[in-house]
Structure formats: C-alpha cells, structure tokens
Protein backbone atom coordinates (compact mmCIF):
# COMPACT_ATOMS: atom_id res chain seq x y z
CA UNK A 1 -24.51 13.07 13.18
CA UNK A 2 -21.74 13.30 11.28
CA UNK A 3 -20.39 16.82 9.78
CA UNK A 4 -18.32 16.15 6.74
CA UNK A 5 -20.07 15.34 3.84
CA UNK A 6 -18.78 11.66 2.82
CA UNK A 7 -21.05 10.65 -0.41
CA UNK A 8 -19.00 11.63 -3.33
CA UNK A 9 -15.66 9.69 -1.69
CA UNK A 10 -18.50 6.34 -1.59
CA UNK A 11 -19.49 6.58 -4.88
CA UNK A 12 -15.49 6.85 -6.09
CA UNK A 13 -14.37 4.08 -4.14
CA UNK A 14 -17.85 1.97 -5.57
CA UNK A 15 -16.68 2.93 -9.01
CA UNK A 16 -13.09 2.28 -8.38
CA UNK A 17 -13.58 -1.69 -7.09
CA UNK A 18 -16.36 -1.81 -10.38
CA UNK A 19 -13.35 -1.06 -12.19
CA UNK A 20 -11.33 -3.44 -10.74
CA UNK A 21 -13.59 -6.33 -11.60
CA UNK A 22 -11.58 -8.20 -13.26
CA UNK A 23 -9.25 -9.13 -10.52
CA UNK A 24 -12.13 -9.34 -8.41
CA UNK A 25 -12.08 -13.21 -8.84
CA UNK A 26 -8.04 -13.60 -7.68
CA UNK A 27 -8.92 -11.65 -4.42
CA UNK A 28 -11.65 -13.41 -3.39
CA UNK A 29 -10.20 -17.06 -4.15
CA UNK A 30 -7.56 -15.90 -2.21
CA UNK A 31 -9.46 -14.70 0.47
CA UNK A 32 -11.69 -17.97 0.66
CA UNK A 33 -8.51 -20.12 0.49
CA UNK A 34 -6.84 -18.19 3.64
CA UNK A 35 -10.20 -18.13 5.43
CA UNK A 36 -10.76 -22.10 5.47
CA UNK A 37 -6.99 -22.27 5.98
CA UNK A 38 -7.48 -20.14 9.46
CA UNK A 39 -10.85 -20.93 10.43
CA UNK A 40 -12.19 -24.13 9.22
CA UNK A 41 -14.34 -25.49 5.99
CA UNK A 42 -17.77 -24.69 7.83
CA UNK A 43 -19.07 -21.20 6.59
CA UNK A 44 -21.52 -21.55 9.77
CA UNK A 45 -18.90 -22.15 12.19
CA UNK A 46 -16.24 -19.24 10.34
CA UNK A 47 -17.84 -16.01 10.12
CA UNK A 48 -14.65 -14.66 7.64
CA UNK A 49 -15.18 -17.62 5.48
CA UNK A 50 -19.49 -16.91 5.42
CA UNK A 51 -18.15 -13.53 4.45
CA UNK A 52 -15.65 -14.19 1.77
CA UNK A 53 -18.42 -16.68 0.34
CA UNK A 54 -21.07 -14.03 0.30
CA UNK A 55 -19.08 -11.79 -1.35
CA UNK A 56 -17.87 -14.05 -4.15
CA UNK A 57 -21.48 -14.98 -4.66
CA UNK A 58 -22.41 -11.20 -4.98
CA UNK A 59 -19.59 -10.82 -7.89
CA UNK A 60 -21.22 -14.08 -9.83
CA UNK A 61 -18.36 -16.31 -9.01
CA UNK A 62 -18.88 -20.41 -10.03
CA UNK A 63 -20.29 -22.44 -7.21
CA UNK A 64 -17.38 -24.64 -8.44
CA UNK A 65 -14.65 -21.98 -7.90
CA UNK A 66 -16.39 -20.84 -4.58
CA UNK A 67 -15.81 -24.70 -3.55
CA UNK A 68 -12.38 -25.19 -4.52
CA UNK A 69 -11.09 -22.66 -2.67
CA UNK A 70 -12.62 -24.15 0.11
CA UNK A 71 -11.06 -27.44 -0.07
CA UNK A 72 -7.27 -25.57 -1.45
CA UNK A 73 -7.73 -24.17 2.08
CA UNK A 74 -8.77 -26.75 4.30
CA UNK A 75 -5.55 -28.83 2.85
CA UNK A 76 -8.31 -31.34 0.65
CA UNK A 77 -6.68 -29.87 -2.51
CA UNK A 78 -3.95 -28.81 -2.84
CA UNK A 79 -2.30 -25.52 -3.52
CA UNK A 80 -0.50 -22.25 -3.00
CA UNK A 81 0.06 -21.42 0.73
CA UNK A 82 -0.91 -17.60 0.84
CA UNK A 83 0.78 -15.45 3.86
CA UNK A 84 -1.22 -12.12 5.70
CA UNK A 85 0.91 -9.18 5.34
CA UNK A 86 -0.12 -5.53 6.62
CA UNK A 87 2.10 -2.90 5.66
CA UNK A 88 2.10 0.98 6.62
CA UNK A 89 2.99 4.04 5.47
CA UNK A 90 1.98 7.75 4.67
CA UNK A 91 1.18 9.19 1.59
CA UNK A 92 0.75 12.75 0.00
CA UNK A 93 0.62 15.84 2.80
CA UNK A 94 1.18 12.56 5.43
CA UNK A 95 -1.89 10.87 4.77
CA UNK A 96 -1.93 7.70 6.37
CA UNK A 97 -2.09 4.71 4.65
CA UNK A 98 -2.68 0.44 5.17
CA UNK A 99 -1.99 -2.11 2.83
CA UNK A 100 -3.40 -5.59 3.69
CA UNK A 101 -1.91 -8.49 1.10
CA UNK A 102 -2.45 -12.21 0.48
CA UNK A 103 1.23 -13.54 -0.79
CA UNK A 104 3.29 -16.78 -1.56
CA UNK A 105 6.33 -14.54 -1.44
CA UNK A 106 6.81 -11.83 0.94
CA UNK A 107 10.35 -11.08 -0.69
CA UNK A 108 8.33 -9.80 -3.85
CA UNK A 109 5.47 -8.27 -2.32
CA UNK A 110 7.54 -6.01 0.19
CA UNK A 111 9.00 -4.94 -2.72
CA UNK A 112 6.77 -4.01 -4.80
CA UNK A 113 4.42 -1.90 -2.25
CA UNK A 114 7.88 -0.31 -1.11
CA UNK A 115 8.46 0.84 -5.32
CA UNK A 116 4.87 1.79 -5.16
CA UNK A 117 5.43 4.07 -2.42
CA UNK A 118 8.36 5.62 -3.01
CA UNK A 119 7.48 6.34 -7.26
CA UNK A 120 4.13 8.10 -5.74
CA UNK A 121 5.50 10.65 -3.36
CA UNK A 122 4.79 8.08 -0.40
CA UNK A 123 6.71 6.43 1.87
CA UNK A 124 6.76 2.96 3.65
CA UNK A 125 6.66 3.20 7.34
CA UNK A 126 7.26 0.57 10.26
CA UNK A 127 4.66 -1.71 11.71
CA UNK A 128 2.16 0.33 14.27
CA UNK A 129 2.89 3.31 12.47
CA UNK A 130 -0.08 4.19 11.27
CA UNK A 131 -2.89 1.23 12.65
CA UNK A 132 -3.81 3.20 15.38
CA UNK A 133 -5.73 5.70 12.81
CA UNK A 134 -7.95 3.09 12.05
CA UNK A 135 -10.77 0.94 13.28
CA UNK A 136 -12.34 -2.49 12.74
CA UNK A 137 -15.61 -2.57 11.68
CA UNK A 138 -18.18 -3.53 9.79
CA UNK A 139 -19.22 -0.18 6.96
CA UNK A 140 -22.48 -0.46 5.82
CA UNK A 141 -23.61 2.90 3.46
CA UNK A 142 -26.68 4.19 2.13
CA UNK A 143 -27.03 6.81 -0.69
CA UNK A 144 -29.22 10.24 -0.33
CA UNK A 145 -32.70 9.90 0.47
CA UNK A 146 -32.73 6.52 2.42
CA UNK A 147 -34.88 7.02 5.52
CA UNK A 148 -33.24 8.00 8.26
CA UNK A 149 -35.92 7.04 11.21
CA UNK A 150 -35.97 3.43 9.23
CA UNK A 151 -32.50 2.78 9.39
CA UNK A 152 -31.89 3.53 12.88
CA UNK A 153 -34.62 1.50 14.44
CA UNK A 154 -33.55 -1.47 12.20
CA UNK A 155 -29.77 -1.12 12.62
CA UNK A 156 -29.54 -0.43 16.44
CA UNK A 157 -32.24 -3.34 17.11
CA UNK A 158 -29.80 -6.10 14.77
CA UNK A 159 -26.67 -5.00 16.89
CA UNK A 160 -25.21 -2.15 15.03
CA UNK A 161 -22.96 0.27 17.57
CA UNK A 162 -23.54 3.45 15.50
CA UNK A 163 -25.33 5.20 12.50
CA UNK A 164 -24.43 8.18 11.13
CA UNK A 165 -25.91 10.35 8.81
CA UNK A 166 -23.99 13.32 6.80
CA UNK A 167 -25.22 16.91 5.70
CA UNK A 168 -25.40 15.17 2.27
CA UNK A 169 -28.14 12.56 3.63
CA UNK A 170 -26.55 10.00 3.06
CA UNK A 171 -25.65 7.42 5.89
CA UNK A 172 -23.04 5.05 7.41
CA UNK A 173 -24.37 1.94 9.83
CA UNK A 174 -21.00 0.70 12.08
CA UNK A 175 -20.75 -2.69 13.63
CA UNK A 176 -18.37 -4.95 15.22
CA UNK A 177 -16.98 -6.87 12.81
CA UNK A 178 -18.33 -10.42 14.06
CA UNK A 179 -21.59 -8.87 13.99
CA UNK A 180 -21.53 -7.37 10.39
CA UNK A 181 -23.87 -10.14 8.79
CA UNK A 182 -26.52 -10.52 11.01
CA UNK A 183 -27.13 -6.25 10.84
CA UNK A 184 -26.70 -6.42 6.86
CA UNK A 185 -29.18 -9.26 6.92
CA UNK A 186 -31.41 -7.22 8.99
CA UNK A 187 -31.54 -4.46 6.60
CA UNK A 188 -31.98 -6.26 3.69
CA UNK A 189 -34.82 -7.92 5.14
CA UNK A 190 -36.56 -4.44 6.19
CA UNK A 191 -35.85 -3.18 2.81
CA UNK A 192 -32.97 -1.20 3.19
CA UNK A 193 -30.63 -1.68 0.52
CA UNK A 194 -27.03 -0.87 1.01
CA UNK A 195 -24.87 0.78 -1.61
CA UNK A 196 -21.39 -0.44 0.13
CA UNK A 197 -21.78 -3.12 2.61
CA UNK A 198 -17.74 -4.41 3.94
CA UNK A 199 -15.85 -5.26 6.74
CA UNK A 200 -13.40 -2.68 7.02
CA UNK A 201 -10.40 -0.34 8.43
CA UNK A 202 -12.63 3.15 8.93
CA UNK A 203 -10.25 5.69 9.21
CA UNK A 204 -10.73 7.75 12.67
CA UNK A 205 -9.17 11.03 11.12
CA UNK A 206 -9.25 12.28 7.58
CA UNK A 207 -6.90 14.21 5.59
CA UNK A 208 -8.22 16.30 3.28
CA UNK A 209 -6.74 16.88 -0.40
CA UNK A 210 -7.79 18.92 -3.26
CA UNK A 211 -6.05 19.69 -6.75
CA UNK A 212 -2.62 18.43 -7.58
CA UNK A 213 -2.39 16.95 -4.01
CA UNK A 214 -5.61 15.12 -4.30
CA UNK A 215 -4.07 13.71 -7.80
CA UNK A 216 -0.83 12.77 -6.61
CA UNK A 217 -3.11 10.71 -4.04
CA UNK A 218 -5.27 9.10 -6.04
CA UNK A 219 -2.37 7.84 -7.96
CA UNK A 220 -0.44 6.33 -5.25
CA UNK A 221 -3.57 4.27 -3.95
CA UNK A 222 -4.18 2.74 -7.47
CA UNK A 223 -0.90 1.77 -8.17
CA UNK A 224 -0.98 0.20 -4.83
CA UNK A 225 -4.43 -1.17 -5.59
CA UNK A 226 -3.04 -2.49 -8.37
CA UNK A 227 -0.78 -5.28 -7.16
CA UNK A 228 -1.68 -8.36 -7.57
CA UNK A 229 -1.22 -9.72 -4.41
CA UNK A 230 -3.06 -6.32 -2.66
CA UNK A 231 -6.51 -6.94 -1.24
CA UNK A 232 -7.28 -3.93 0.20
CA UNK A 233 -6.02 -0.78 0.75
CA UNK A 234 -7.10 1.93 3.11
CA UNK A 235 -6.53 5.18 3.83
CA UNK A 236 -7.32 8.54 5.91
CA UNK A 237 -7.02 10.90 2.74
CA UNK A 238 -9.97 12.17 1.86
CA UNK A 239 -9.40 13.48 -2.15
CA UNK A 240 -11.44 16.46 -2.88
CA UNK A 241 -13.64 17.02 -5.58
C-alpha cells in the first residue's frame, strides 16, 4: 500500500502531455527514428521501437509517418542523426530533476536546458547527480474505483513486480521495463483500462511543494518541457494542490 495520495499529480501530468499535443508528433518521430537507429527495423525483435510505435498509433499518427521514421532510422532514408542526452539538476526547495533529449546539436540543447534552469530558480547539476533518485520502470495507473482484487491477480500473473494502491483508491502497477507490454496487454485484455500507461523514471523520494514554491515548480518543468528537443522530463517534486 502506498500512503501518499498520488491521483491529483496523475491527472495534472495527463492534462499537461494533452496539452502538449501538438508536439506530440516531433517526439515520437524522433523517438521511432532513434529506436530503429539502436535496435533494428523489426518492432518484434525491438521492444523500444514496439513501444514508440504503439504510442504513435495511440496519438493517431499516419501509418505513413509511423513508417518513415522507421526507414530514417534504419539508414533506408535518409535524415537527421538525433543524439541521447540526459541531463540533471535540482529545482525549487532541491527537488530533483531529469531531462532526457533527442538532439542534432548538443551545443544548443545544453544550452538551452542550462537558461531554462537557471531563469526558473533551478540549477544544472553534473551527471549522477541526481539518477540515483529514480527508477526504471514500466508506470501503469488506474483512476478511483478500479478494482483492486482484479488488478492484482491480473498484474502479478502477466509479470508485474508491484501494485500499489493509494488512500485515494487509485492505483499504480510497476514492471520492468522489458516487460511493460506484455502486463499492459494483459490488462487491457481483462478489462482494465489504464489512465497513464509509460515506461518511465519513478521517482523513489518526493518533495513536496505547496503555494509559491509549488508555482515556481511548475514553471521550471514547463519551460523545460517546452524545448523542442526535450522528450521527457521527470522529477521528485510533488506540487501541491
């Protein structure tokens, strides 16, 4: 069981990528691109790339897009050749923070997540700095009401290593990464429809902010989110309502 009520931080962060639909698109192409580029053409053979196509299918992307991204990546087309970066640092009342980019220029994009930082009341940190607060997983999340005895059964019997449910009700299934698609398979099959289903950082501690704290916060992760060559960006803050 998990103590701290979690529900109303899911539902912001849902609302937040809605609202970032529109580069939606430019994230996952670039995902798909670096996936084939790292892992091969064959979704069935590269579970990142099965992932990457899944989710671009689940935003409505073109089966045309979807498959020439595929190709930019595998070197049959092509096109820009997008670099990993993770960089670290610690935001407002030294809540940690991870910022994973896609980039054809790692002059630029150091740059910009430094000025992000630094205008936000953050501050960039070295590499290792803050990883260690966070773990690999697979995050699959429920809403109130879903039933509990259900998920558990389902989850643990597909692979998952935890579920936890919060005083609010609602509930958090954890996998190993590599296992993430089977278990969300396995739920939608019995049923169980997800709310947030991604392969994430999960935060091990939390930092919790409320009023002009909790705004200062917020502000610093969208103007990071807002980067165009950020794809994701995680933290242990936890902003009050």
């Amino acid at each position: 069981m998990a103590g701290h009520s979690k529900w109303a931080n899911i539902k912001h962060k849902k609302a937040a990528q809605d609202a970032r639909r529109g580069k939606v698109f430019t994230r996952l192409i670039k995902e798909i691109t670096v996936s084939a580029k790292l892992g091969g053409a064959d979704p069935d053979m590269n579970p990142r790339l099965r992932l990457a196509i899944e989710r671009a299918y689940e935003a409505n992307m073109p089966k045309d897009n979807i498959e020439r991204a595929v190709k930019r990546g595998s070197g049959e087309l092509e096109g820009v050749d997008y670099e990993e970066i993770r960089y670290e640092g610690y935001g407002i009342g030294g809540a940690a923070v991870m910022v994973d980019c896609l980039t054809d220029n790692r002059t630029r994009t150091v740059a910009d997540v430094r000025h992000a930082f630094t205008k936000n009341g953050g501050n960039l940190g070295t590499d290792g700095s803050v990883s260690f607060l966070f773990m690999h997983c697979g995050q699959i999340v429920f809403a109130p009401g879903v039933s509990e005895d259900k998920l558990m059964e389902t989850a643990i019997e597909a692979g998952a290593d935890d579920v936890l449910v919060n005083d609010d009700g609602s509930a958090e299934v954890i996998t190993a990464p590599g296992d993430f698609p089977a278990v969300k398979a396995a739920l939608e099959k019995a049923g169980l429809s997800a709310d947030l289903a991604e392969v994430t950082m999960k935060p091990t501690t939390e930092n919790v902010l409320s009023g002009e704290d909790a705004a200062r916060m917020q502000k610093l992760l969208d103007a990071l989110e807002a980067l165009d060559d950020v794809q994701a960006v995680y933290t242990t803050a936890v902003v009050s309502e």
